[in-house]
Protein backbone atom coordinates (compact mmCIF):
# COMPACT_ATOMS: atom_id res chain seq x y z
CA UNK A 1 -26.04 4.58 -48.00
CA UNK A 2 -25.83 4.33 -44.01
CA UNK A 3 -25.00 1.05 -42.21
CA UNK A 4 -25.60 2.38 -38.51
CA UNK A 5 -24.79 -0.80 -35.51
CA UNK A 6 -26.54 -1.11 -31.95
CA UNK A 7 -26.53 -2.86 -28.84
CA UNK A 8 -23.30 -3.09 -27.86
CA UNK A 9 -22.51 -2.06 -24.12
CA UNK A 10 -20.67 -4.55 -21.38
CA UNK A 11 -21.55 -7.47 -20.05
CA UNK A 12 -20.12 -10.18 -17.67
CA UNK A 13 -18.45 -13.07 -19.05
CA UNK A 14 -21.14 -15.92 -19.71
CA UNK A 15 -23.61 -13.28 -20.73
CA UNK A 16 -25.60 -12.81 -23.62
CA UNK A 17 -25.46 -9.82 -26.46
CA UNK A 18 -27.22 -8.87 -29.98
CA UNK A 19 -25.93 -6.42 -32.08
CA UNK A 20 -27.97 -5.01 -35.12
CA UNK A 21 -26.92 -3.04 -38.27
CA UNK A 22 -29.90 -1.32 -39.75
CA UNK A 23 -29.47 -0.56 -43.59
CA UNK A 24 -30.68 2.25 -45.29
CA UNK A 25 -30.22 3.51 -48.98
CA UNK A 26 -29.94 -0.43 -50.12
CA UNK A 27 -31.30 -3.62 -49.63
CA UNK A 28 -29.41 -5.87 -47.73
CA UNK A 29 -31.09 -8.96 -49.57
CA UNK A 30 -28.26 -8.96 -52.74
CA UNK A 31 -25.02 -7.84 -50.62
CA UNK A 32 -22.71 -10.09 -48.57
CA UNK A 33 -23.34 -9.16 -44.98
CA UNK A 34 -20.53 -9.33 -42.26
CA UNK A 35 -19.28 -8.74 -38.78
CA UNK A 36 -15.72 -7.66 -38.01
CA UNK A 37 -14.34 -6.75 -34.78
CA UNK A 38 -11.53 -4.51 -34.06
CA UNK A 39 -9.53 -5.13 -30.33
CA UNK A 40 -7.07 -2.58 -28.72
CA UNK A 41 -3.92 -2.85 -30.80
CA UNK A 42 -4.91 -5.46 -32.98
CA UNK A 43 -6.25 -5.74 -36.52
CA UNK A 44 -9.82 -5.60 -37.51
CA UNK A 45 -11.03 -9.08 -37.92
CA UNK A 46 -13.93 -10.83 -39.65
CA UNK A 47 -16.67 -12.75 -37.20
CA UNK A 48 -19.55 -13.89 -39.03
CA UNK A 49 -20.33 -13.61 -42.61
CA UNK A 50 -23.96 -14.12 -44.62
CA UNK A 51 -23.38 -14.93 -47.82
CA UNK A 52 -27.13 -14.54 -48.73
CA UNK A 53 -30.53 -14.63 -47.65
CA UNK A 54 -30.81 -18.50 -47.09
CA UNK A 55 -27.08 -19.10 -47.88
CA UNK A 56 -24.12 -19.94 -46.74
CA UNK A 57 -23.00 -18.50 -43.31
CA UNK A 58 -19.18 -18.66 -41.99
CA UNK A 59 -17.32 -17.78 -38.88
CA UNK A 60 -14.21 -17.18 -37.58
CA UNK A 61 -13.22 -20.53 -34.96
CA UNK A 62 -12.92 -17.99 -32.20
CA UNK A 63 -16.85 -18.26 -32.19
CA UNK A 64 -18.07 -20.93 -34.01
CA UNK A 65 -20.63 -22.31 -31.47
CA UNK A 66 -21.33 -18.95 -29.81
CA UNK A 67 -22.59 -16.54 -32.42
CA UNK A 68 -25.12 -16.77 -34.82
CA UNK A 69 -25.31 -14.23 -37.81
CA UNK A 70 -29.22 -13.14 -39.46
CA UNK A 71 -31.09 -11.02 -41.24
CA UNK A 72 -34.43 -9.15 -41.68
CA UNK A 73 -35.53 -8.74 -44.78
CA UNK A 74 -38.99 -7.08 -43.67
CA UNK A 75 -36.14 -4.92 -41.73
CA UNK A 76 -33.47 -4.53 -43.98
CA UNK A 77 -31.49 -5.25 -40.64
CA UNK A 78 -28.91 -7.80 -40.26
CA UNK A 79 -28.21 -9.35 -36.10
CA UNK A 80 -25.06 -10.74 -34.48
CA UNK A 81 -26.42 -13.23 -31.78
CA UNK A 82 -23.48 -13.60 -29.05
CA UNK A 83 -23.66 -15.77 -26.47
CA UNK A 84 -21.24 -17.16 -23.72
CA UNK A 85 -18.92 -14.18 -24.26
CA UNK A 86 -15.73 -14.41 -23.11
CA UNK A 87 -13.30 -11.13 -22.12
CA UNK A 88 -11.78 -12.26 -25.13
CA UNK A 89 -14.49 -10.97 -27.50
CA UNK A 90 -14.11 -7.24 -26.18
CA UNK A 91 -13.48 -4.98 -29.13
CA UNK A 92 -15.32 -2.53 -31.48
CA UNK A 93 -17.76 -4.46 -33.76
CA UNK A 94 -18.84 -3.14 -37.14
CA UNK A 95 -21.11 -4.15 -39.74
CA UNK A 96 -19.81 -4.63 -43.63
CA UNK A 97 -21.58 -4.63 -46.68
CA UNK A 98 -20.30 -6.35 -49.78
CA UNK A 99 -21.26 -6.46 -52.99
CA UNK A 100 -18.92 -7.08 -56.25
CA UNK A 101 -18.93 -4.19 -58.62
CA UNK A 102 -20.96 -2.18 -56.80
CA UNK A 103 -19.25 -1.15 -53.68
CA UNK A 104 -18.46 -1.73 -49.92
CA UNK A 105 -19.84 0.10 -46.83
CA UNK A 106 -19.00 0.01 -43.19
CA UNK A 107 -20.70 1.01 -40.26
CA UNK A 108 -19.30 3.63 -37.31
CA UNK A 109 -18.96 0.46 -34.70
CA UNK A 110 -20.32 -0.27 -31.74
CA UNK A 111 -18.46 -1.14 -28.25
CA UNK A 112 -18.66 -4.46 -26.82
CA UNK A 113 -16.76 -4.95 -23.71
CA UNK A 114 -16.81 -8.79 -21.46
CA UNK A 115 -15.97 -8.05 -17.75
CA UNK A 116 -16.35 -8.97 -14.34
């Protein structure tokens, strides 16, 4: 089982970023899918969450508006649209994968860092 995230890098603020977590060893289509993000000296913290294929998605209020959370089926890859980032919303992002009873897997993370 391998959850392994791309795209991150730096960007100005305003600018535009999409992260994807590429699955392998399960199907992403019955787990909950997430994004967390991690900031110097402060606690990993959940983003965006897919409930399902075609469910449910939820996000933290520091980006509701901003970021936008999908998935591939055809894939098996699961995208973290960010837009108007702020310096703010510099951290390590990883991917999470949920399911109950059958286990939870993160990803190594991936950099994102808002600048001038």
């Amino acid at each position: 089982v391998q959850l392994v995230e791309s795209g991150g890098g730096s960007v100005h603020p305003g600018g535009t970023m999409r992260l994807s977590c590429a699955a392998s060893g399960f199907t992403i289509e019955v787990y909950e899918m997430s994004w967390f993000r991690q900031a110097p000296g402060a606690e990993r913290e959940m983003v965006a969450r897919s409930i399902n294929f075609g469910g449910r998605n939820e996000y933290a209020d520091s980006v509701k508006g901003r970021f936008t959370i999908s998935r591939d089926r055809t894939k098996n890859t699961v995208y973290l649209q960010m837009d108007s980032l702020k310096p703010e919303d510099t951290g390590v992002y990883y991917c999470f994968a949920r399911k109950s009873g059958v286990g939870n897997y993160w990803g190594q993370g991936t950099q994102v860092t808002v600048s001038l």
